[in-house]
C-alpha atoms as a PDB file:
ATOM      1  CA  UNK A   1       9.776  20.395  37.335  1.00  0.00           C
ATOM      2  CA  UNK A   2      10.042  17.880  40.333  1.00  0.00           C
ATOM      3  CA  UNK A   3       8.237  15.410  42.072  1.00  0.00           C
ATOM      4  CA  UNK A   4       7.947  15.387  45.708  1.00  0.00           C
ATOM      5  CA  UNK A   5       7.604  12.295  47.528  1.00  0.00           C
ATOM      6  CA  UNK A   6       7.877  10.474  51.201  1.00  0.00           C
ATOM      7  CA  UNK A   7      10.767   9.724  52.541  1.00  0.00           C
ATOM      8  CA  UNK A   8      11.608   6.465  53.426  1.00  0.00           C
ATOM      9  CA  UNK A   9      14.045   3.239  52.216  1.00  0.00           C
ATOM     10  CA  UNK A  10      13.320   0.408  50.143  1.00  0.00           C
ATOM     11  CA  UNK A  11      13.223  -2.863  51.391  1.00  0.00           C
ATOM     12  CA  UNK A  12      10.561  -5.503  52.746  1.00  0.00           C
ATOM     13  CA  UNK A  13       7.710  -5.346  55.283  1.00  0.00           C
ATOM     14  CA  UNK A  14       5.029  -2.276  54.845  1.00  0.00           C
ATOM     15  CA  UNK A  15       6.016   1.025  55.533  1.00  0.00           C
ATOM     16  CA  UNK A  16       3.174   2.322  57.583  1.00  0.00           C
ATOM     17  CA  UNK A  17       5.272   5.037  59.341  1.00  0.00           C
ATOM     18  CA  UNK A  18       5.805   7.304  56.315  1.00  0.00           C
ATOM     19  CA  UNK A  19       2.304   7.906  55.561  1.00  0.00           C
ATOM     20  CA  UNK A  20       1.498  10.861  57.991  1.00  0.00           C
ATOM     21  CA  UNK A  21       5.254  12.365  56.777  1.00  0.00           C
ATOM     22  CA  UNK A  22       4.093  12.113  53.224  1.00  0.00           C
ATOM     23  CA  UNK A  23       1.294  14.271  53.663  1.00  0.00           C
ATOM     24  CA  UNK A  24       2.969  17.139  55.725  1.00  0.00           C
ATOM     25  CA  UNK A  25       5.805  17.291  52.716  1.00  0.00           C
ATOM     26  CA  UNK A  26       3.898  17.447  50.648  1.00  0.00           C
ATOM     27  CA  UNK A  27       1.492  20.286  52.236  1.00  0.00           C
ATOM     28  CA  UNK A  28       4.706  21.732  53.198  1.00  0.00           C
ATOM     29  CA  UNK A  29       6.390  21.476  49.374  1.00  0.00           C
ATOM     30  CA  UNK A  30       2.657  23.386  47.848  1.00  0.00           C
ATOM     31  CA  UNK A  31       2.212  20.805  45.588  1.00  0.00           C
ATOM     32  CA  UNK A  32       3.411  17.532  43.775  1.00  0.00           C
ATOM     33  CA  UNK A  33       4.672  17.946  39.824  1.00  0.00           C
ATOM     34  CA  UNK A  34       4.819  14.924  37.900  1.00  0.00           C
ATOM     35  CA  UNK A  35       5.822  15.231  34.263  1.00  0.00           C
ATOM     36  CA  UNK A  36       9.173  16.520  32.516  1.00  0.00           C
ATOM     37  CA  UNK A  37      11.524  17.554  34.222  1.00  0.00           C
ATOM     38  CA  UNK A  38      13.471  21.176  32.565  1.00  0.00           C
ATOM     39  CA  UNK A  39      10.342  20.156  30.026  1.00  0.00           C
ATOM     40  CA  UNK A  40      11.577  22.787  26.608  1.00  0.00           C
ATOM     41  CA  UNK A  41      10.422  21.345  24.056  1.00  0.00           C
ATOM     42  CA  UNK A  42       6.846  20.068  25.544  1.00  0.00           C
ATOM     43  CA  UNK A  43       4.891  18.816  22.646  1.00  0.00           C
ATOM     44  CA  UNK A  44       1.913  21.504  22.995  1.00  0.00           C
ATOM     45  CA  UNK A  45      -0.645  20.644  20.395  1.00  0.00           C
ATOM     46  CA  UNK A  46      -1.113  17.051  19.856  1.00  0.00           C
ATOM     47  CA  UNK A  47      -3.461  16.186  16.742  1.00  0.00           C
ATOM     48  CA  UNK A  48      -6.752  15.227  17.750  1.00  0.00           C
ATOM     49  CA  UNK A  49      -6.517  12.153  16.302  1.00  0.00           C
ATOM     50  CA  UNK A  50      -3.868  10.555  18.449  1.00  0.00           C
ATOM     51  CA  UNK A  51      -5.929  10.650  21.407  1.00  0.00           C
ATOM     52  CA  UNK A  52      -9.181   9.786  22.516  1.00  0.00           C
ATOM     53  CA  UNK A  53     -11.945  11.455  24.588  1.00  0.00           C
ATOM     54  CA  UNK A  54     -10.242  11.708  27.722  1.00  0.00           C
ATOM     55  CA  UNK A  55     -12.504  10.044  30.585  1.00  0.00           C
ATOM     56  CA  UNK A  56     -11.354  12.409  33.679  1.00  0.00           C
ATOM     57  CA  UNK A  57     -13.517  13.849  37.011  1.00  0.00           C
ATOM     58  CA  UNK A  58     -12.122  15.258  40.478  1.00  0.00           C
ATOM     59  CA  UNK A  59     -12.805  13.716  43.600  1.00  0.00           C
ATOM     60  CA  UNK A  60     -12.094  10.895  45.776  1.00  0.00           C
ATOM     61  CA  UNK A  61     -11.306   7.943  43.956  1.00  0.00           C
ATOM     62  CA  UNK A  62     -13.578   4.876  44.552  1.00  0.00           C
ATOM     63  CA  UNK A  63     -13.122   1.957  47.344  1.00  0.00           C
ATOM     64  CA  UNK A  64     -13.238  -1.131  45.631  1.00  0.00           C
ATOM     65  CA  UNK A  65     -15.050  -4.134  47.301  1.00  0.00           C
ATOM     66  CA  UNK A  66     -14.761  -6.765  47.958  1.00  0.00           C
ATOM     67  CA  UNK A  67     -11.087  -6.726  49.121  1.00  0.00           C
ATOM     68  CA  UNK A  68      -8.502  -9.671  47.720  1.00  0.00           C
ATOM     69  CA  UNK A  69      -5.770 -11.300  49.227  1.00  0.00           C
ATOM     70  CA  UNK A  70      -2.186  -8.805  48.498  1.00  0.00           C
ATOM     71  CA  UNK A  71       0.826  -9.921  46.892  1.00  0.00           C
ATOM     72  CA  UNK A  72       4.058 -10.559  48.250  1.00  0.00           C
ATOM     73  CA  UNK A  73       6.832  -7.971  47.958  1.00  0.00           C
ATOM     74  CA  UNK A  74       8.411  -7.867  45.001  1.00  0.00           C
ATOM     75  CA  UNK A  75      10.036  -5.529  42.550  1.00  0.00           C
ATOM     76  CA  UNK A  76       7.608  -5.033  39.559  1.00  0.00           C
ATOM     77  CA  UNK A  77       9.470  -5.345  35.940  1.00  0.00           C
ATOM     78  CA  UNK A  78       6.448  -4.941  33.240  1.00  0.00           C
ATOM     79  CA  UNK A  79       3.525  -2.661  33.137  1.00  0.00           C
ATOM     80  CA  UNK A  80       0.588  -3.848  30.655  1.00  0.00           C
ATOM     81  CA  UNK A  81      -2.522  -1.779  30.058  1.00  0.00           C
ATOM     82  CA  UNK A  82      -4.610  -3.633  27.216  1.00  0.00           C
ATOM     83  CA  UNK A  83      -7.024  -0.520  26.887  1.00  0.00           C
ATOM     84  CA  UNK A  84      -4.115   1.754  25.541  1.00  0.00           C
ATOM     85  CA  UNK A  85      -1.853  -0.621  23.900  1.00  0.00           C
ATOM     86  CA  UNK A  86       1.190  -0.494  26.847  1.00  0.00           C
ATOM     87  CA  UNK A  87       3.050  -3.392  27.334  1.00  0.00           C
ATOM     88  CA  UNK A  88       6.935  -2.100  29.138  1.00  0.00           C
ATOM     89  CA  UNK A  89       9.308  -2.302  31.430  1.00  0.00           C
ATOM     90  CA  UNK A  90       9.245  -0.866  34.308  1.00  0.00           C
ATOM     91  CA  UNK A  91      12.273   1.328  35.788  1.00  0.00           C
ATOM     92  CA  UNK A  92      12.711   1.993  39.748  1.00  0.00           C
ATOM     93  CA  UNK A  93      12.703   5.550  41.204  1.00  0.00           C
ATOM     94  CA  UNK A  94      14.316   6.906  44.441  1.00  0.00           C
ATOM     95  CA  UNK A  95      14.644  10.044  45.582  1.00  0.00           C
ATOM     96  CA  UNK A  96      16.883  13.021  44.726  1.00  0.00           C
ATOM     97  CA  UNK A  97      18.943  14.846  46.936  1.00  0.00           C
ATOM     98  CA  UNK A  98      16.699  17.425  47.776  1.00  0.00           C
ATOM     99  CA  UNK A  99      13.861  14.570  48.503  1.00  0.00           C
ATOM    100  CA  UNK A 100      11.977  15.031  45.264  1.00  0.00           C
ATOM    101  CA  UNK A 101      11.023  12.352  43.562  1.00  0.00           C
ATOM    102  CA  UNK A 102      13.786  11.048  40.778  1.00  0.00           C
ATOM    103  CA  UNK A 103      12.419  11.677  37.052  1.00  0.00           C
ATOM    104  CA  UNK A 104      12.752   8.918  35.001  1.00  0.00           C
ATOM    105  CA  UNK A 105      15.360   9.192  32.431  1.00  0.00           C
ATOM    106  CA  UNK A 106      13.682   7.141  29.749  1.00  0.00           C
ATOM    107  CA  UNK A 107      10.359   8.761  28.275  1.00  0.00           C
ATOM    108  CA  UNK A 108       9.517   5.821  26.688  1.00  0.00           C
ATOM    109  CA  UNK A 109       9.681   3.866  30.324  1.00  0.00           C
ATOM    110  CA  UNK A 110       7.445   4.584  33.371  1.00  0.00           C
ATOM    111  CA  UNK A 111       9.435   4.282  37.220  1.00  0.00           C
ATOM    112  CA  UNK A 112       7.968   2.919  40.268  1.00  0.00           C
ATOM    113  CA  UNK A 113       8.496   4.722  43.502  1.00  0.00           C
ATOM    114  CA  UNK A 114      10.493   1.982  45.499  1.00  0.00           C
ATOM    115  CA  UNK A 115      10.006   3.533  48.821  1.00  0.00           C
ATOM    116  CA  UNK A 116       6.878   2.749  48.667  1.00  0.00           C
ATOM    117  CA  UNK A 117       4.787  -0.991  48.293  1.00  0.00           C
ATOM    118  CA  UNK A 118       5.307  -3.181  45.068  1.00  0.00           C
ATOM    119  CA  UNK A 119       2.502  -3.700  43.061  1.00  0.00           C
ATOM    120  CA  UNK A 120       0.221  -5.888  45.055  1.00  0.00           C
ATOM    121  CA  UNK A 121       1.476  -5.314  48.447  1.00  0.00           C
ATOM    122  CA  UNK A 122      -1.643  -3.954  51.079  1.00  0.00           C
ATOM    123  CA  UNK A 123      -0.724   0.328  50.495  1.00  0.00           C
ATOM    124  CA  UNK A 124      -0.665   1.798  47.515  1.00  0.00           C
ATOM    125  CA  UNK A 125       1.888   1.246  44.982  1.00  0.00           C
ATOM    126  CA  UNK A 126       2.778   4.096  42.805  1.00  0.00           C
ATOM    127  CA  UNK A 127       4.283   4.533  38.903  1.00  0.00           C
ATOM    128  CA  UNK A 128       5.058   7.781  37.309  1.00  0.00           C
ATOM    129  CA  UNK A 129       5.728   8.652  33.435  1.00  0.00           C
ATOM    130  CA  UNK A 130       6.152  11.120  31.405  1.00  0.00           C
ATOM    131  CA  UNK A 131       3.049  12.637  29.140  1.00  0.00           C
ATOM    132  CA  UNK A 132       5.483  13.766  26.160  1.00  0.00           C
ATOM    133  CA  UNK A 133       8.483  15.439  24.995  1.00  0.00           C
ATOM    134  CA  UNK A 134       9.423  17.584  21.997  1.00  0.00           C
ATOM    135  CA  UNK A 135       9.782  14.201  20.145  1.00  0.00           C
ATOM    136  CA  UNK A 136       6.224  13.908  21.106  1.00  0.00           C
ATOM    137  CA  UNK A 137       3.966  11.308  23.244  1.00  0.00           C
ATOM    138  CA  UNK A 138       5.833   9.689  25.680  1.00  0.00           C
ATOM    139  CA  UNK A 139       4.984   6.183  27.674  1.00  0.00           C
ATOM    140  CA  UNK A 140       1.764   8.054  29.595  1.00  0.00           C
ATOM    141  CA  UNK A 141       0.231   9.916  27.054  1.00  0.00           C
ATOM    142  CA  UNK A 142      -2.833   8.205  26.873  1.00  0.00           C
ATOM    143  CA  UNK A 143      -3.071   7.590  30.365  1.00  0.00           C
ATOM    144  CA  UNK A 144      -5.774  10.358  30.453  1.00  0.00           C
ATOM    145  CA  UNK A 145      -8.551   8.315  27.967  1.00  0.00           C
ATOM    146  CA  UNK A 146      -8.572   5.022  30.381  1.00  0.00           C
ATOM    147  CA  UNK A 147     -12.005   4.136  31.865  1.00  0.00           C
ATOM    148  CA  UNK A 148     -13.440   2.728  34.993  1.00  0.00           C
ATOM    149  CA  UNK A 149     -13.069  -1.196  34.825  1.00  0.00           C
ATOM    150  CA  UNK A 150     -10.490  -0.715  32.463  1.00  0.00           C
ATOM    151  CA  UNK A 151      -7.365  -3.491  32.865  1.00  0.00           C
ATOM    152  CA  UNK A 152      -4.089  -3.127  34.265  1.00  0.00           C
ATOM    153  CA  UNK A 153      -1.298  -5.928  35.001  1.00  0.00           C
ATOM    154  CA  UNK A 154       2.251  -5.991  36.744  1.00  0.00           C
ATOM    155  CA  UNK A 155       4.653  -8.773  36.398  1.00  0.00           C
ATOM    156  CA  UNK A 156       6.624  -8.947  39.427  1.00  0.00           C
ATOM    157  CA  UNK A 157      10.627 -10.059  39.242  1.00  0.00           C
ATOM    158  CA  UNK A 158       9.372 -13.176  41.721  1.00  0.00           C
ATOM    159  CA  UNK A 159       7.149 -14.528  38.466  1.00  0.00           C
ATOM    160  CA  UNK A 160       3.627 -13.681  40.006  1.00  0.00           C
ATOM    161  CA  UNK A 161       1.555 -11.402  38.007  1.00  0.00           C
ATOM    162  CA  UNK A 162      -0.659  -8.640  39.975  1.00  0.00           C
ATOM    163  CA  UNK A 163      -3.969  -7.845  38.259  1.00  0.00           C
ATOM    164  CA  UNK A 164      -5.481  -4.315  38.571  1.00  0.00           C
ATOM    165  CA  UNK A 165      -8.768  -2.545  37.532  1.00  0.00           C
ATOM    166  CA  UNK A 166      -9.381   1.204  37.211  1.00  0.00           C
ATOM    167  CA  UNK A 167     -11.546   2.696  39.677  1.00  0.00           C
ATOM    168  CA  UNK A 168     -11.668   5.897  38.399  1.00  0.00           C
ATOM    169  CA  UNK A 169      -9.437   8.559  36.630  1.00  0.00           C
ATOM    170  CA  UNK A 170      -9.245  12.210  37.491  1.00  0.00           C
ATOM    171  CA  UNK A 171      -6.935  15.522  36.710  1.00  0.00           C
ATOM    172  CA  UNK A 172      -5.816  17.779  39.270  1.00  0.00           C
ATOM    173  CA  UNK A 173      -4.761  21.037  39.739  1.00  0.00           C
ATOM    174  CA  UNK A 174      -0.873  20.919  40.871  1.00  0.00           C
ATOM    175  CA  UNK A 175      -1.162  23.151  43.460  1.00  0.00           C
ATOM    176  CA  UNK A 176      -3.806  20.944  45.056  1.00  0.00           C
ATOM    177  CA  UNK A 177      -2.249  17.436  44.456  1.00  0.00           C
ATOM    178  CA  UNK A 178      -3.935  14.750  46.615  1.00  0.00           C
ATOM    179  CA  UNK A 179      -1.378  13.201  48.167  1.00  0.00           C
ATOM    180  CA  UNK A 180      -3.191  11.231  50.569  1.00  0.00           C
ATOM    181  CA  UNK A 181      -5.084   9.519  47.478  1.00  0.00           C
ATOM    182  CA  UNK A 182      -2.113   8.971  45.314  1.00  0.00           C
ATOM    183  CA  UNK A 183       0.479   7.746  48.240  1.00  0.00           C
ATOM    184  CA  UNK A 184      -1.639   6.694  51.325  1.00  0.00           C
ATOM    185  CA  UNK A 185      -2.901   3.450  52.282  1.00  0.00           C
ATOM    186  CA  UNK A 186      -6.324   2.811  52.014  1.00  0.00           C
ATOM    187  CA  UNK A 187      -6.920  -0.810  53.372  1.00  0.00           C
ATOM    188  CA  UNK A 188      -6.550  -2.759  50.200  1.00  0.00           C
ATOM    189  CA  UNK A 189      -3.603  -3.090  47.458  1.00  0.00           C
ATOM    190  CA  UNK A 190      -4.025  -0.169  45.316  1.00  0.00           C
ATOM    191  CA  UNK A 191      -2.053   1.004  42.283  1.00  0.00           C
ATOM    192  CA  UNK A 192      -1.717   4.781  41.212  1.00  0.00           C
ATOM    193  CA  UNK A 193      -0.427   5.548  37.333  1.00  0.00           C
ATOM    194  CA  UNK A 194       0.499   9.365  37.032  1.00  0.00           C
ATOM    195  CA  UNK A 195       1.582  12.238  34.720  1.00  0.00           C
ATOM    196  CA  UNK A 196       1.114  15.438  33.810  1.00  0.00           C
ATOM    197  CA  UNK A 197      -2.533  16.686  31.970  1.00  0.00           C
ATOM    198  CA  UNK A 198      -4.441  19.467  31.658  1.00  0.00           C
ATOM    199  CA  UNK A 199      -3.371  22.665  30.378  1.00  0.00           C
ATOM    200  CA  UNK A 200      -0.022  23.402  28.428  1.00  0.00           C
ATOM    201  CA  UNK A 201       1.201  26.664  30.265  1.00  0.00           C
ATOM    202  CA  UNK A 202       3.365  28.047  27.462  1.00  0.00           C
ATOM    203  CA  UNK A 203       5.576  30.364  29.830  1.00  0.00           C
ATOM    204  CA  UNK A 204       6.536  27.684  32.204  1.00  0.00           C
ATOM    205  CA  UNK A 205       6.566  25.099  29.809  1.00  0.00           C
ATOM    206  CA  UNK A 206       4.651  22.451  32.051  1.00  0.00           C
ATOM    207  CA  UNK A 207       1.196  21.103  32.335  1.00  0.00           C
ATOM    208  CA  UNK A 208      -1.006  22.914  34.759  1.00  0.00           C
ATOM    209  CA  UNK A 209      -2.219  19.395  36.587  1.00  0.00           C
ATOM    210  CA  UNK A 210      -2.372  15.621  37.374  1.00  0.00           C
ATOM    211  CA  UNK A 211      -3.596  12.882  35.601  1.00  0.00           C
ATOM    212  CA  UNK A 212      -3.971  10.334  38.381  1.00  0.00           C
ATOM    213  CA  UNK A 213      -5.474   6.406  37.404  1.00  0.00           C
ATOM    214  CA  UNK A 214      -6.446   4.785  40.222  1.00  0.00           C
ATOM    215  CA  UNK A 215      -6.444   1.081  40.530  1.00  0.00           C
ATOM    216  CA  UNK A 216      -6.901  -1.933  42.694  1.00  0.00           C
ATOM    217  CA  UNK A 217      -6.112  -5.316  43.023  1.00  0.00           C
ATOM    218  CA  UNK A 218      -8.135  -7.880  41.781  1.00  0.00           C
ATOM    219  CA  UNK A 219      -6.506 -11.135  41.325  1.00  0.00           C
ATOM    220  CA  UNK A 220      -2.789 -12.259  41.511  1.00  0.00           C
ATOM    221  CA  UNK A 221      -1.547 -14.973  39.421  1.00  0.00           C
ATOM    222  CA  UNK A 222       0.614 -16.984  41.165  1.00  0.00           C
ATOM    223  CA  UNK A 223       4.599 -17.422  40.116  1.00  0.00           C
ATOM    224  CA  UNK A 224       4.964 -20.834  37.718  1.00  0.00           C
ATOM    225  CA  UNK A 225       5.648 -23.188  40.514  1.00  0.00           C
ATOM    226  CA  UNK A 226       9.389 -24.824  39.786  1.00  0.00           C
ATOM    227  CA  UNK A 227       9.240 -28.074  38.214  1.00  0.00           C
ATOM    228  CA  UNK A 228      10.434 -31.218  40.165  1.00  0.00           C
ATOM    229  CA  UNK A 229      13.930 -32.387  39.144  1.00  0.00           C
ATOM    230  CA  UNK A 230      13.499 -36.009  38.316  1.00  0.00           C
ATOM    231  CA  UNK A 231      15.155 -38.871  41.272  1.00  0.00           C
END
């Protein structure tokens, strides 16, 4: 599989100019995978009782109001989501050659799409993970059974922490991948978590959809200011 994704560079200041090219790549491309990549050994069938009702609808996810302050740039290092027990690193993601998104290498460890804002910054931030693997759930495998209002934090490299709540979580078809959602700015700091979900097709050996949570900023927690050295 691959994920397709706007072009751009990393570095600081927003990136306003790659939103309208996202969304003709990505009309042009069909459709945005997210998942494992050369996925073979997919685990299929997980027992029922590793996962919970999944919480998922289609649609437009929800504006949150009232709008806070955004966060400096800054590269994020630690995703924590209470509701499903994550608490991990974070990896950064570029693009590949052939301007699809770069898969992360650990399963175990979501990536953050650098070319776009940091967690926090006014746009919308975006982390991708893998759903599973023939060793079985990976780092986004209960991504899918997170609710609206549900918490979600970033620490940032700079010491500030970013704090998120879930708007609303929804599956979609790949071939009709939102891109506009997931990557496009929507006039407050958002945060997207995606993966793969939905149906297991057994001949391609990939999920059928999307799981996309959608977040936004709530608070920031300011970096520990640096102690005074003593006179």
């Amino acid at each position: 599989m691959t994920w397709v994704s706007p072009p751009g560079s990393p570095g600081p200041g927003p990136r306003r100019w790659w939103v309208a090219t996202v969304v003709l790549l990505l009309i042009g491309a069909g459709f945005v995978v997210v998942g494992v990549r050369g996925n073979d050994d997919a685990l299929v069938d997980p027992p029922a009782s590793q996962i919970a009702a999944p919480t998922m609808t289609t649609g437009t996810a929800s504006t949150p109001t009232p709008a806070v302050p955004s966060a400096a740039r800054s590269t994020p290092v630690e995703l924590r989501v209470p509701a499903i027990g994550l608490a991990v690193a974070v990896s950064a993601l570029g693009l590949n050659p052939d301007r699809t998104v770069e898969v992360p290498t650990d399963f175990q460890r979501p990536g953050w799409f650098q070319l776009g804002p940091s967690p926090g910054e006014r746009g919308s931030a975006v982390i991708l993970g893998h759903v599973d693997s023939y060793r079985g759930p990976a780092v986004f495998f209960r991504l899918r059974t997170l609710k609206k209002g549900d918490d979600v934090e970033v620490a940032l490299a700079d010491g500030a922490v970013t704090h998120f709540v879930v708007t609303e979580v929804a599956t979609y078809p790949k071939n009709a991948f939102p891109a506009q959602q997931v990557y496009g700015p929507h006039g407050y700091s958002a945060l997207q978590l995606v993966t793969c979900g939905g149906e297991f097709d057994r001949v391609a050996r990939s999920y059928r959809s999307n799981v996309v949570a959608f977040t936004s900023l709530v608070s920031t927690t300011p970096a520990p200011a640096e102690p005074v050295a003593a006179r």
